[in-house]
PDB file of N, CA and C in Angstrom:
ATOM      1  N   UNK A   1      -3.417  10.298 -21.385  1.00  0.00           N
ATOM      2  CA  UNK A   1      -3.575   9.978 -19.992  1.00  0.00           C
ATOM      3  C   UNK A   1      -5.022   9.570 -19.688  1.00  0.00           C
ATOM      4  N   UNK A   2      -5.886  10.192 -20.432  1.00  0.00           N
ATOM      5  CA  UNK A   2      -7.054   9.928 -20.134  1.00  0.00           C
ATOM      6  C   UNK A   2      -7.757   8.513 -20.699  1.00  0.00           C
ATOM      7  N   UNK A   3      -7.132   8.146 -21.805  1.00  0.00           N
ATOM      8  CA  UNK A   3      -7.343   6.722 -22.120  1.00  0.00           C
ATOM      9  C   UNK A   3      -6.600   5.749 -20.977  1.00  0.00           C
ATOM     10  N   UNK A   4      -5.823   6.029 -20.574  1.00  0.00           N
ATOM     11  CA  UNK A   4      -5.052   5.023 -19.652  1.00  0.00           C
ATOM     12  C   UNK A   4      -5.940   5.166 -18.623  1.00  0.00           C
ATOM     13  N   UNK A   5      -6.524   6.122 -17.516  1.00  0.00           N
ATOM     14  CA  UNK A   5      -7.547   6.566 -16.333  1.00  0.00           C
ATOM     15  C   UNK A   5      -8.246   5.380 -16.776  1.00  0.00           C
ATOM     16  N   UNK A   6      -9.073   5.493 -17.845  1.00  0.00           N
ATOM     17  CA  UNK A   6     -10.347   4.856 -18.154  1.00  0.00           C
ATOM     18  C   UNK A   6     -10.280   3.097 -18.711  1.00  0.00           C
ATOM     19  N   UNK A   7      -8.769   3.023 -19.487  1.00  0.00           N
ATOM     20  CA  UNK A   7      -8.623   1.019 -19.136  1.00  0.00           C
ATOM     21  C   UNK A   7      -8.791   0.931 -17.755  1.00  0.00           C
ATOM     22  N   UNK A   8      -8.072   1.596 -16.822  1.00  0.00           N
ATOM     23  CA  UNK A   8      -8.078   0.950 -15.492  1.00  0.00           C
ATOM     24  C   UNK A   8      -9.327   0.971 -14.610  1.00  0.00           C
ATOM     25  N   UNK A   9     -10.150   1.937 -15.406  1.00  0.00           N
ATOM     26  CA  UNK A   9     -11.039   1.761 -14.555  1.00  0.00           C
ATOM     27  C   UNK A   9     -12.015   0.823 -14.937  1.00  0.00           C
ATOM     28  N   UNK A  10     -12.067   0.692 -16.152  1.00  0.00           N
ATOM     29  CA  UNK A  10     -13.162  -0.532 -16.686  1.00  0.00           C
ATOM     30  C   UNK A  10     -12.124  -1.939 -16.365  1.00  0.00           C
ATOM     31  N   UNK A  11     -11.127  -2.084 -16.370  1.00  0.00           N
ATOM     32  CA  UNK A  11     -10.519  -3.269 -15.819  1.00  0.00           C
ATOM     33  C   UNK A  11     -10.471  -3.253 -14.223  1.00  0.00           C
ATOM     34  N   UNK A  12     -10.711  -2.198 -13.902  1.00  0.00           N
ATOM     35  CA  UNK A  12     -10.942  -2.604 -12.258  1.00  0.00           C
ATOM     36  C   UNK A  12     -12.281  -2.853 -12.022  1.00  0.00           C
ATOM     37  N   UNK A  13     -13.044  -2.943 -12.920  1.00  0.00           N
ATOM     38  CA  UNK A  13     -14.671  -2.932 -13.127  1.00  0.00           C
ATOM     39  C   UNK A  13     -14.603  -4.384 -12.957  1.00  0.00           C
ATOM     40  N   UNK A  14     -13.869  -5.032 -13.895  1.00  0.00           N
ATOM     41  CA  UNK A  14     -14.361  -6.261 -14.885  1.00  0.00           C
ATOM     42  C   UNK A  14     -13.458  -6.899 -13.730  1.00  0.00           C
ATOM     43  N   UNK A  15     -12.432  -6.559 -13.154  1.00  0.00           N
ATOM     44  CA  UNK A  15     -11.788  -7.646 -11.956  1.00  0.00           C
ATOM     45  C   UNK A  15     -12.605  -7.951 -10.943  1.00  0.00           C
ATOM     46  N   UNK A  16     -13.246  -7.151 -10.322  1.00  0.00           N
ATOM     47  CA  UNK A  16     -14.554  -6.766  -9.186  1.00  0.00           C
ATOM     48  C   UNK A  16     -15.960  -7.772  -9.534  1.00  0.00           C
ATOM     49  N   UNK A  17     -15.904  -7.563 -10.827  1.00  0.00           N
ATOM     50  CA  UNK A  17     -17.116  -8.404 -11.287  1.00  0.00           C
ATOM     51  C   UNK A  17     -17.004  -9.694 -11.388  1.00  0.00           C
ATOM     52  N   UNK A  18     -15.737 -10.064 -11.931  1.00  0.00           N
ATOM     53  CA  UNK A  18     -14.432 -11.724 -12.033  1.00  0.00           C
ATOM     54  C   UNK A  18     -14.745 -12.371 -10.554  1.00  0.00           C
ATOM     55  N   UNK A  19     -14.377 -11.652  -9.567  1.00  0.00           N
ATOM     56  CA  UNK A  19     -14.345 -11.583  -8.104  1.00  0.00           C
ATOM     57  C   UNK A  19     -15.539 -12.397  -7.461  1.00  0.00           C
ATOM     58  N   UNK A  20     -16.752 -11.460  -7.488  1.00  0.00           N
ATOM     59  CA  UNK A  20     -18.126 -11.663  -6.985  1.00  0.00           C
ATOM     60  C   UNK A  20     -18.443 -12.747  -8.128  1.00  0.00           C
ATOM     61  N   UNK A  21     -17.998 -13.082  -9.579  1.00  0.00           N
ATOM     62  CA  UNK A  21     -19.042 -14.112 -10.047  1.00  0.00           C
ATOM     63  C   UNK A  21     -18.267 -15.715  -9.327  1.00  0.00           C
ATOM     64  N   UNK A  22     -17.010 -15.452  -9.469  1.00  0.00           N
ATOM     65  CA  UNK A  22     -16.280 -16.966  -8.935  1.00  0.00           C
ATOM     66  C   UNK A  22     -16.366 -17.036  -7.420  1.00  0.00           C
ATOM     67  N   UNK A  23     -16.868 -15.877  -6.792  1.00  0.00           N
ATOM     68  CA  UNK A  23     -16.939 -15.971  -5.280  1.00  0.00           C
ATOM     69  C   UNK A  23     -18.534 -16.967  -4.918  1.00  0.00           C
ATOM     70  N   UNK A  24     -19.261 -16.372  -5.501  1.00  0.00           N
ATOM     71  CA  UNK A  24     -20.802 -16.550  -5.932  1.00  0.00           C
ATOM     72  C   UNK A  24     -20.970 -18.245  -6.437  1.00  0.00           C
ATOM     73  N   UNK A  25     -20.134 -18.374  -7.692  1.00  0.00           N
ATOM     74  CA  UNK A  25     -20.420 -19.706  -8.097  1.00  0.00           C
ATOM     75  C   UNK A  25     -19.848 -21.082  -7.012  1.00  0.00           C
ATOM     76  N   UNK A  26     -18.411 -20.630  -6.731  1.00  0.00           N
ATOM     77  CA  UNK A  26     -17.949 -21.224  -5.320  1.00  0.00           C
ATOM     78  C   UNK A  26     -18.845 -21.051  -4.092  1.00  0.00           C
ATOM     79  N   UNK A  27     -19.468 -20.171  -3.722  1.00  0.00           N
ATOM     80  CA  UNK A  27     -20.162 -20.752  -2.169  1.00  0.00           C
ATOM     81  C   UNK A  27     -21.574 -21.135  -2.803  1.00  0.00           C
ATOM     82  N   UNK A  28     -21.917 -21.142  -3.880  1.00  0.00           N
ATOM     83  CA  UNK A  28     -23.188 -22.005  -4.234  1.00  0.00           C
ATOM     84  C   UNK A  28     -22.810 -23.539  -4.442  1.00  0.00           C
ATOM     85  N   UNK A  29     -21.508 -23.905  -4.810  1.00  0.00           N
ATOM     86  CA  UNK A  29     -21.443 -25.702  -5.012  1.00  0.00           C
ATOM     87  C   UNK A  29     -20.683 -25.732  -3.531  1.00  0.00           C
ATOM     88  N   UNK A  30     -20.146 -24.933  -3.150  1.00  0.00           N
ATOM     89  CA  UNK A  30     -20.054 -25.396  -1.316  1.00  0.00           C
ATOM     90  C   UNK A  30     -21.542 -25.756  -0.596  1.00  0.00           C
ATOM     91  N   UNK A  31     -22.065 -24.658  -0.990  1.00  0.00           N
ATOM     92  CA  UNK A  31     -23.690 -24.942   0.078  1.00  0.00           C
ATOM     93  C   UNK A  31     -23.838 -26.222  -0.623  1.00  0.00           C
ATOM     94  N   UNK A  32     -24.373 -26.293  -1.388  1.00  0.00           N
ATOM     95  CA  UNK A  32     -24.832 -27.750  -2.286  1.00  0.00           C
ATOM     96  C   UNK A  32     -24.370 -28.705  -1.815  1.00  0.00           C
ATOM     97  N   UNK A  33     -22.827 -28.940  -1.459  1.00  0.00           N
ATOM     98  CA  UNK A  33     -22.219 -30.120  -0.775  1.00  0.00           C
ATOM     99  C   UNK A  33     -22.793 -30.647   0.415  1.00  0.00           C
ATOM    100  N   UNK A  34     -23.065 -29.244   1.146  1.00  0.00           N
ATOM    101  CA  UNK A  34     -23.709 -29.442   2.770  1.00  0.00           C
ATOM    102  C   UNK A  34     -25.040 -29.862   2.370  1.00  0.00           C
ATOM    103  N   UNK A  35     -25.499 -29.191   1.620  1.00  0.00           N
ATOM    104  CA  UNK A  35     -27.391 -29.303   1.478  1.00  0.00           C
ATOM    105  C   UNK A  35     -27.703 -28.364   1.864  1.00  0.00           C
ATOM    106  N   UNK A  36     -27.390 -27.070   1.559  1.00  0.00           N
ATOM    107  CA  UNK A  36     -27.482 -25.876   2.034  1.00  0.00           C
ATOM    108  C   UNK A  36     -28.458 -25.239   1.048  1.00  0.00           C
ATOM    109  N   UNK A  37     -29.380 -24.711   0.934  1.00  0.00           N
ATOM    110  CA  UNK A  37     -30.248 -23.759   0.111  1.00  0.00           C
ATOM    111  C   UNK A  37     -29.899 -22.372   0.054  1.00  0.00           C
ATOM    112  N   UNK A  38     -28.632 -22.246  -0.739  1.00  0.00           N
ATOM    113  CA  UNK A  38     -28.218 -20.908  -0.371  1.00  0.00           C
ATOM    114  C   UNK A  38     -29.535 -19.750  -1.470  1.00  0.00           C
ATOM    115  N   UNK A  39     -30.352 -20.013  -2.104  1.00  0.00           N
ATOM    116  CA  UNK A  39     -31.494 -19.206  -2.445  1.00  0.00           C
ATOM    117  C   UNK A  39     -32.260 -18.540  -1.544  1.00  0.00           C
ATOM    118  N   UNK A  40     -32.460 -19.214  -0.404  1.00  0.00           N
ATOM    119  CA  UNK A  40     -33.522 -18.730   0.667  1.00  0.00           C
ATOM    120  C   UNK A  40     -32.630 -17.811   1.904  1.00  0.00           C
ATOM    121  N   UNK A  41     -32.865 -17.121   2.379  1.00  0.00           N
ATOM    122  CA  UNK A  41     -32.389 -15.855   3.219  1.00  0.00           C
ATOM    123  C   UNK A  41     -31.731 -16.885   4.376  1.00  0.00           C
ATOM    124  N   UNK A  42     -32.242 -17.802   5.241  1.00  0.00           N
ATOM    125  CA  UNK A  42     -31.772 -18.755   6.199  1.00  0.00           C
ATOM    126  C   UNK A  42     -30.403 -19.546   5.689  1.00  0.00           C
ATOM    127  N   UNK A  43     -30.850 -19.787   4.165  1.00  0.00           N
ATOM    128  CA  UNK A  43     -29.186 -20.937   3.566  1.00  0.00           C
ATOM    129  C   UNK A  43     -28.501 -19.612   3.338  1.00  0.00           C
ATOM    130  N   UNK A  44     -28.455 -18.630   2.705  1.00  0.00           N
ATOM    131  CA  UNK A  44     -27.369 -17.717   3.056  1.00  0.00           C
ATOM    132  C   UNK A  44     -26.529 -17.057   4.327  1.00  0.00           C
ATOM    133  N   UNK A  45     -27.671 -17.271   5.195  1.00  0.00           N
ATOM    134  CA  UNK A  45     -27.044 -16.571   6.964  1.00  0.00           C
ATOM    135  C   UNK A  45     -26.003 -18.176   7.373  1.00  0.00           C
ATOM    136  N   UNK A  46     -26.570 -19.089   6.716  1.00  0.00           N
ATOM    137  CA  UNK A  46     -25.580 -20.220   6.956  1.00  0.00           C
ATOM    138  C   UNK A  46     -24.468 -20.294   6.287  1.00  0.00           C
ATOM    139  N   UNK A  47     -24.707 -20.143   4.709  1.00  0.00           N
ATOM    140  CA  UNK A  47     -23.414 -19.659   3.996  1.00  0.00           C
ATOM    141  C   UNK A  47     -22.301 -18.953   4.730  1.00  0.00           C
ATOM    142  N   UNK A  48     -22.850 -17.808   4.919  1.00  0.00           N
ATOM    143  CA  UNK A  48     -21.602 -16.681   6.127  1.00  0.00           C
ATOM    144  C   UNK A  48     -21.813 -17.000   7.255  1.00  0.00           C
ATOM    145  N   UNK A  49     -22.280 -17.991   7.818  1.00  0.00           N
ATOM    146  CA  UNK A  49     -22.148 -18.204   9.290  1.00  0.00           C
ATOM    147  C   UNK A  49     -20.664 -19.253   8.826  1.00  0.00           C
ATOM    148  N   UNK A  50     -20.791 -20.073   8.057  1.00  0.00           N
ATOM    149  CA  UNK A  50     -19.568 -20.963   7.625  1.00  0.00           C
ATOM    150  C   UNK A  50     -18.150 -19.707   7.247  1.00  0.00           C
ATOM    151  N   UNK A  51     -18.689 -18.945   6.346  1.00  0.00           N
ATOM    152  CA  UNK A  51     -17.549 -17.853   6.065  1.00  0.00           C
ATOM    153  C   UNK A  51     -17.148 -17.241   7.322  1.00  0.00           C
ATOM    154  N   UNK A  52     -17.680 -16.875   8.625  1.00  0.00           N
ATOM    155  CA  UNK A  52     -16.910 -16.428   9.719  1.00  0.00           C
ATOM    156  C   UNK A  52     -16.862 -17.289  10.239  1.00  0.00           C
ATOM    157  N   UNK A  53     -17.055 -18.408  10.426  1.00  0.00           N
ATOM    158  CA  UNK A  53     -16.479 -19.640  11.518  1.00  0.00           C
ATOM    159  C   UNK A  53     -15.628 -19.874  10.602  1.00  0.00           C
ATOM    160  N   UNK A  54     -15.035 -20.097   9.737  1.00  0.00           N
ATOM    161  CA  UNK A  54     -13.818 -20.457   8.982  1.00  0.00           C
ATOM    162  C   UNK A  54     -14.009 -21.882   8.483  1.00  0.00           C
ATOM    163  N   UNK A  55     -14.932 -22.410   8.638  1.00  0.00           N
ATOM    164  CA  UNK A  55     -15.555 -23.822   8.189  1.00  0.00           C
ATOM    165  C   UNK A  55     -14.862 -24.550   7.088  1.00  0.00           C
ATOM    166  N   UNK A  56     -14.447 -23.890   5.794  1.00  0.00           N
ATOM    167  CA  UNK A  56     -13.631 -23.688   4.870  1.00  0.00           C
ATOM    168  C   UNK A  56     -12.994 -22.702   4.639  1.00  0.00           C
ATOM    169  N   UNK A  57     -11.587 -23.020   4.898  1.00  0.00           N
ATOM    170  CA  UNK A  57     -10.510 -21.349   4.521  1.00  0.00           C
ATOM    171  C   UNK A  57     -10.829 -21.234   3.167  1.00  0.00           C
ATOM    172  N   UNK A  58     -10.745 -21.766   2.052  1.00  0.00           N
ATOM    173  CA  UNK A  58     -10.914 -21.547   0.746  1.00  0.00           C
ATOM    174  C   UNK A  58     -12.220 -20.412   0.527  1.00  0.00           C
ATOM    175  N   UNK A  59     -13.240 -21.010   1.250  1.00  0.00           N
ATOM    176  CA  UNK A  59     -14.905 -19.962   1.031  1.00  0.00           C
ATOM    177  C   UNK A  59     -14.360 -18.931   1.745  1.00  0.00           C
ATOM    178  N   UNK A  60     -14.416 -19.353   2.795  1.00  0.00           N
ATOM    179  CA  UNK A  60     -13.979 -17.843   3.578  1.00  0.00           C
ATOM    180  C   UNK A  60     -12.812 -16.637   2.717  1.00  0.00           C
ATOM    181  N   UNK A  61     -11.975 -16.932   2.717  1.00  0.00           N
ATOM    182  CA  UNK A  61     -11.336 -16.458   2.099  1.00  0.00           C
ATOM    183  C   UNK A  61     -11.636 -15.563   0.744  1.00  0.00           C
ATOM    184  N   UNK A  62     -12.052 -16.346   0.155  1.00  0.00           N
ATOM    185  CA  UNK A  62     -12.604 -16.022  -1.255  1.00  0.00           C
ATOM    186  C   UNK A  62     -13.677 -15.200  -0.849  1.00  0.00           C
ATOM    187  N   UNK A  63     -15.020 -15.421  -0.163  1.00  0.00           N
ATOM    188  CA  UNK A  63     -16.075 -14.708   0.005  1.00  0.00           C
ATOM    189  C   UNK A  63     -16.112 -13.539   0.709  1.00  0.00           C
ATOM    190  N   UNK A  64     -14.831 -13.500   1.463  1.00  0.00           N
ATOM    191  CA  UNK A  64     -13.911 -12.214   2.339  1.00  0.00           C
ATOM    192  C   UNK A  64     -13.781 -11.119   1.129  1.00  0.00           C
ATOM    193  N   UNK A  65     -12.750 -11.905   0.700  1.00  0.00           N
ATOM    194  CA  UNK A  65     -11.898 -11.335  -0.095  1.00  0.00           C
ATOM    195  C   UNK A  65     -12.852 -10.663  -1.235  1.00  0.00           C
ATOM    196  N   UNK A  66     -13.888 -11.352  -1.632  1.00  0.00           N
ATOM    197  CA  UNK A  66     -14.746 -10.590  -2.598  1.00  0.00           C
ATOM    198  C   UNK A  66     -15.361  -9.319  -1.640  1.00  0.00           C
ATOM    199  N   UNK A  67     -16.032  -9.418  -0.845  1.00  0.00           N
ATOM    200  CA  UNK A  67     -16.688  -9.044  -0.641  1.00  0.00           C
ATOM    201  C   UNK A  67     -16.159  -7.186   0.069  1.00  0.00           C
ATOM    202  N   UNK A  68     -15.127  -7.523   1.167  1.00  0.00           N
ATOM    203  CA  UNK A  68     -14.331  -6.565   0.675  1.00  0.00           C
ATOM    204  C   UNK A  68     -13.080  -6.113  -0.112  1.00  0.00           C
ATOM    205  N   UNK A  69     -12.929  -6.811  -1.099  1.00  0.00           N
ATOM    206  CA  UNK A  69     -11.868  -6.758  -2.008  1.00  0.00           C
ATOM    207  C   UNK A  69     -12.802  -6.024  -2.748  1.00  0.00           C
ATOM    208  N   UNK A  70     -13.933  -6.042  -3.095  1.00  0.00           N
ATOM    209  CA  UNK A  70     -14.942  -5.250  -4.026  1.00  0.00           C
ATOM    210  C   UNK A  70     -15.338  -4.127  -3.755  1.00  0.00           C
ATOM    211  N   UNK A  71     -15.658  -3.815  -2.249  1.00  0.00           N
ATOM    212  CA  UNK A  71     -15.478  -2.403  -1.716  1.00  0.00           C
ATOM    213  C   UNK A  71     -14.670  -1.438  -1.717  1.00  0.00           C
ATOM    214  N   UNK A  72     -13.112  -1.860  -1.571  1.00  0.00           N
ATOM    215  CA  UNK A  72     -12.179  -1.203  -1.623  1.00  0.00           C
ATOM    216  C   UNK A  72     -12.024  -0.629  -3.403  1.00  0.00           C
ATOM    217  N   UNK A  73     -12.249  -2.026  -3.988  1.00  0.00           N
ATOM    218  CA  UNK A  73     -12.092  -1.307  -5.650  1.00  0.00           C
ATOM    219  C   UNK A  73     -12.889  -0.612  -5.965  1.00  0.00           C
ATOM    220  N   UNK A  74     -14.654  -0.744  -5.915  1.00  0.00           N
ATOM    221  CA  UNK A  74     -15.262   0.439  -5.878  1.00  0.00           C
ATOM    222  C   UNK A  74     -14.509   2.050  -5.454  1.00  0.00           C
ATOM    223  N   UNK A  75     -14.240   2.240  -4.671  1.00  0.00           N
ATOM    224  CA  UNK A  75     -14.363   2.725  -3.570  1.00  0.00           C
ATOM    225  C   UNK A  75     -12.621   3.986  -4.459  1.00  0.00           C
ATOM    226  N   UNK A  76     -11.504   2.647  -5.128  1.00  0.00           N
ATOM    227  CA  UNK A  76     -10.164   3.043  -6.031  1.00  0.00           C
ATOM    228  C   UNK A  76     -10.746   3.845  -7.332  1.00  0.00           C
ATOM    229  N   UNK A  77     -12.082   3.007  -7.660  1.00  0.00           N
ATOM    230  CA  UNK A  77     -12.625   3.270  -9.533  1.00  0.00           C
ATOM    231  C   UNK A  77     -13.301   5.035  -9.067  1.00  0.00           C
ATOM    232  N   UNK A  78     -13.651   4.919  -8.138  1.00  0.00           N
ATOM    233  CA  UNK A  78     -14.119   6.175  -8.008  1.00  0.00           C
ATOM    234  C   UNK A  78     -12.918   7.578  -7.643  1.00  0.00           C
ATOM    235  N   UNK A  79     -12.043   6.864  -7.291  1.00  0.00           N
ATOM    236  CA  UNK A  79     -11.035   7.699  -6.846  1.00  0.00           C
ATOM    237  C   UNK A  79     -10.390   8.101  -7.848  1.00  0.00           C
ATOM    238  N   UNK A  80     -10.084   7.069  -8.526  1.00  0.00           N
ATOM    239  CA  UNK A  80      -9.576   7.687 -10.193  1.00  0.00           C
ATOM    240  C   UNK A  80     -10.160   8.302 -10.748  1.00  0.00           C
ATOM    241  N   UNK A  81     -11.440   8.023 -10.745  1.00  0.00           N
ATOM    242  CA  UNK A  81     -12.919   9.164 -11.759  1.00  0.00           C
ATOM    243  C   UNK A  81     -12.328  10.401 -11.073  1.00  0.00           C
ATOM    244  N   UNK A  82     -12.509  10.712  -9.841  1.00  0.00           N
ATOM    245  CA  UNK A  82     -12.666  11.945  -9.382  1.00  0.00           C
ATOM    246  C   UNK A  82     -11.070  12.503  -9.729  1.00  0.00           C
ATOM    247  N   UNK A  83     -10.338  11.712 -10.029  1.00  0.00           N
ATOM    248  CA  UNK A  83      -8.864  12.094 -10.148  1.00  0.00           C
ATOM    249  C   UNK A  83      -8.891  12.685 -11.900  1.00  0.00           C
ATOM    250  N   UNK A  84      -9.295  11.690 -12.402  1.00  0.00           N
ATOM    251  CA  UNK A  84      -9.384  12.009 -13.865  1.00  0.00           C
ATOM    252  C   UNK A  84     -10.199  13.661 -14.244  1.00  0.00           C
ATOM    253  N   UNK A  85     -11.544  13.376 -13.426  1.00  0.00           N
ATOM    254  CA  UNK A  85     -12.114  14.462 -13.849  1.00  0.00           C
ATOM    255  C   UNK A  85     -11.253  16.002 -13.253  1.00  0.00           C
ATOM    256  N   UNK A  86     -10.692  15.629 -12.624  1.00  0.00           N
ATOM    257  CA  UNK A  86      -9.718  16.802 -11.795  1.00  0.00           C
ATOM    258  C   UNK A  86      -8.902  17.299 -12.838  1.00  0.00           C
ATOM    259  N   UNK A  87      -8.354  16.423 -13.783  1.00  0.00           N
ATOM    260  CA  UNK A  87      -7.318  16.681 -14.532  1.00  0.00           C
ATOM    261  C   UNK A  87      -7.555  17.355 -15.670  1.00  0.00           C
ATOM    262  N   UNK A  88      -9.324  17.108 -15.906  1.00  0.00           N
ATOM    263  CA  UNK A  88      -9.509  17.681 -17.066  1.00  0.00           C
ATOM    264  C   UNK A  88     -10.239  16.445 -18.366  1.00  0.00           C
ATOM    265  N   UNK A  89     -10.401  15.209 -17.593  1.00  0.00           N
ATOM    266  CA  UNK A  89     -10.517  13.921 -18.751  1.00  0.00           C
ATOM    267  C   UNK A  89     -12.052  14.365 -18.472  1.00  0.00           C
ATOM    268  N   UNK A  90     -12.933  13.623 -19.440  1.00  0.00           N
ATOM    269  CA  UNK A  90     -14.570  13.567 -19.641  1.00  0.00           C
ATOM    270  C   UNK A  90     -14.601  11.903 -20.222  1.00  0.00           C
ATOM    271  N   UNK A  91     -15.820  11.280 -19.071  1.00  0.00           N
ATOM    272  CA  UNK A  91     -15.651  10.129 -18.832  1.00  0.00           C
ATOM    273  C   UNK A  91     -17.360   9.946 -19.056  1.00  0.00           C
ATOM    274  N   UNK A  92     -17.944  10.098 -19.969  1.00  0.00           N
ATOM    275  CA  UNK A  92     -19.082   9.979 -20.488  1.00  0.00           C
ATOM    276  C   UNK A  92     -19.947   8.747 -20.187  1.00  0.00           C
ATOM    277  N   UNK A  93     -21.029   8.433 -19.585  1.00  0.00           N
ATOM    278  CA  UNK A  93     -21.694   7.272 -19.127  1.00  0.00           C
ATOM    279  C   UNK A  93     -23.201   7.634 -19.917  1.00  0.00           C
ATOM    280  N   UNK A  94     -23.464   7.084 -20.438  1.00  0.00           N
ATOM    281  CA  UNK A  94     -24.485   6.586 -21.507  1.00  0.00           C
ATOM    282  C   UNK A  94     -24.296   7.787 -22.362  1.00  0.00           C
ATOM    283  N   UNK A  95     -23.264   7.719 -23.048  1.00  0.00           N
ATOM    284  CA  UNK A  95     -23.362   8.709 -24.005  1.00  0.00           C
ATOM    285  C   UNK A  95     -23.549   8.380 -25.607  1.00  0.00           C
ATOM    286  N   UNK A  96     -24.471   8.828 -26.004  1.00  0.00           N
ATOM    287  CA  UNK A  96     -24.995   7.984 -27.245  1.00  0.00           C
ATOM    288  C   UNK A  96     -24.468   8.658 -28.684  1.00  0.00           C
ATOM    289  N   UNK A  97     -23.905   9.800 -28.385  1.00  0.00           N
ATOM    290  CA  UNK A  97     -22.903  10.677 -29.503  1.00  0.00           C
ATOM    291  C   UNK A  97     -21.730   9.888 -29.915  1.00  0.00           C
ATOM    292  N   UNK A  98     -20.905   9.351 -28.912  1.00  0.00           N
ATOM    293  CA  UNK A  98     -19.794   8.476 -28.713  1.00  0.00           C
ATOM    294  C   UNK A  98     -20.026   6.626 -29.985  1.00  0.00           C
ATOM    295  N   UNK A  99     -20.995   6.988 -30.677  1.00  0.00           N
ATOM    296  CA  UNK A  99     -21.249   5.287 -31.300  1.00  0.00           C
ATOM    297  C   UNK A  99     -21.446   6.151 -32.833  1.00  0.00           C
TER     298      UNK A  99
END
């Protein structure tokens, strides 16, 4: 059981991370289209000023959806930890015995 806890949680890791990098690479060639400098603090408040005006459902959507789609999974990965460790599993984070 405790191997199964721990795929899901490193695959809910690696989905979360899937998420924010294609969310990320998509509203950077969106800004680009506009001429948007999404590097500088001003081209990003424009970035999400486009993501809540709905400017593009696709960004929006996606940059929604990452953004709290990533919270909520955080939010599951931890729920399982605390579930796992309840049960009795040991879920070792930099453990250098383990190599």
């Amino acid at each position: 059981m405790c191997d199964t806890i721990q795929f899901f949680r490193i695959f809910l890791f690696f989905v979360g991370w899937l998420f924010l990098t294609v969310s990320v690479i998509y509203a950077n060639r969106c800004s680009k289209k506009k001429g948007i400098n999404m590097n500088t603090f001003s081209g990003m408040l424009e970035v999400w000023g486009m993501v809540f005006r709905f400017e593009n459902k696709k960004l929006s959507i996606m940059l929604l959806t990452s953004a709290y789609g990533g919270a909520v999974l955080a939010i599951v990965i931890l729920i399982l930890t605390h579930w796992g460790q309840s049960q009795g599993c040991v879920f070792p984070i930099n453990d250098r015995t383990m190599r």
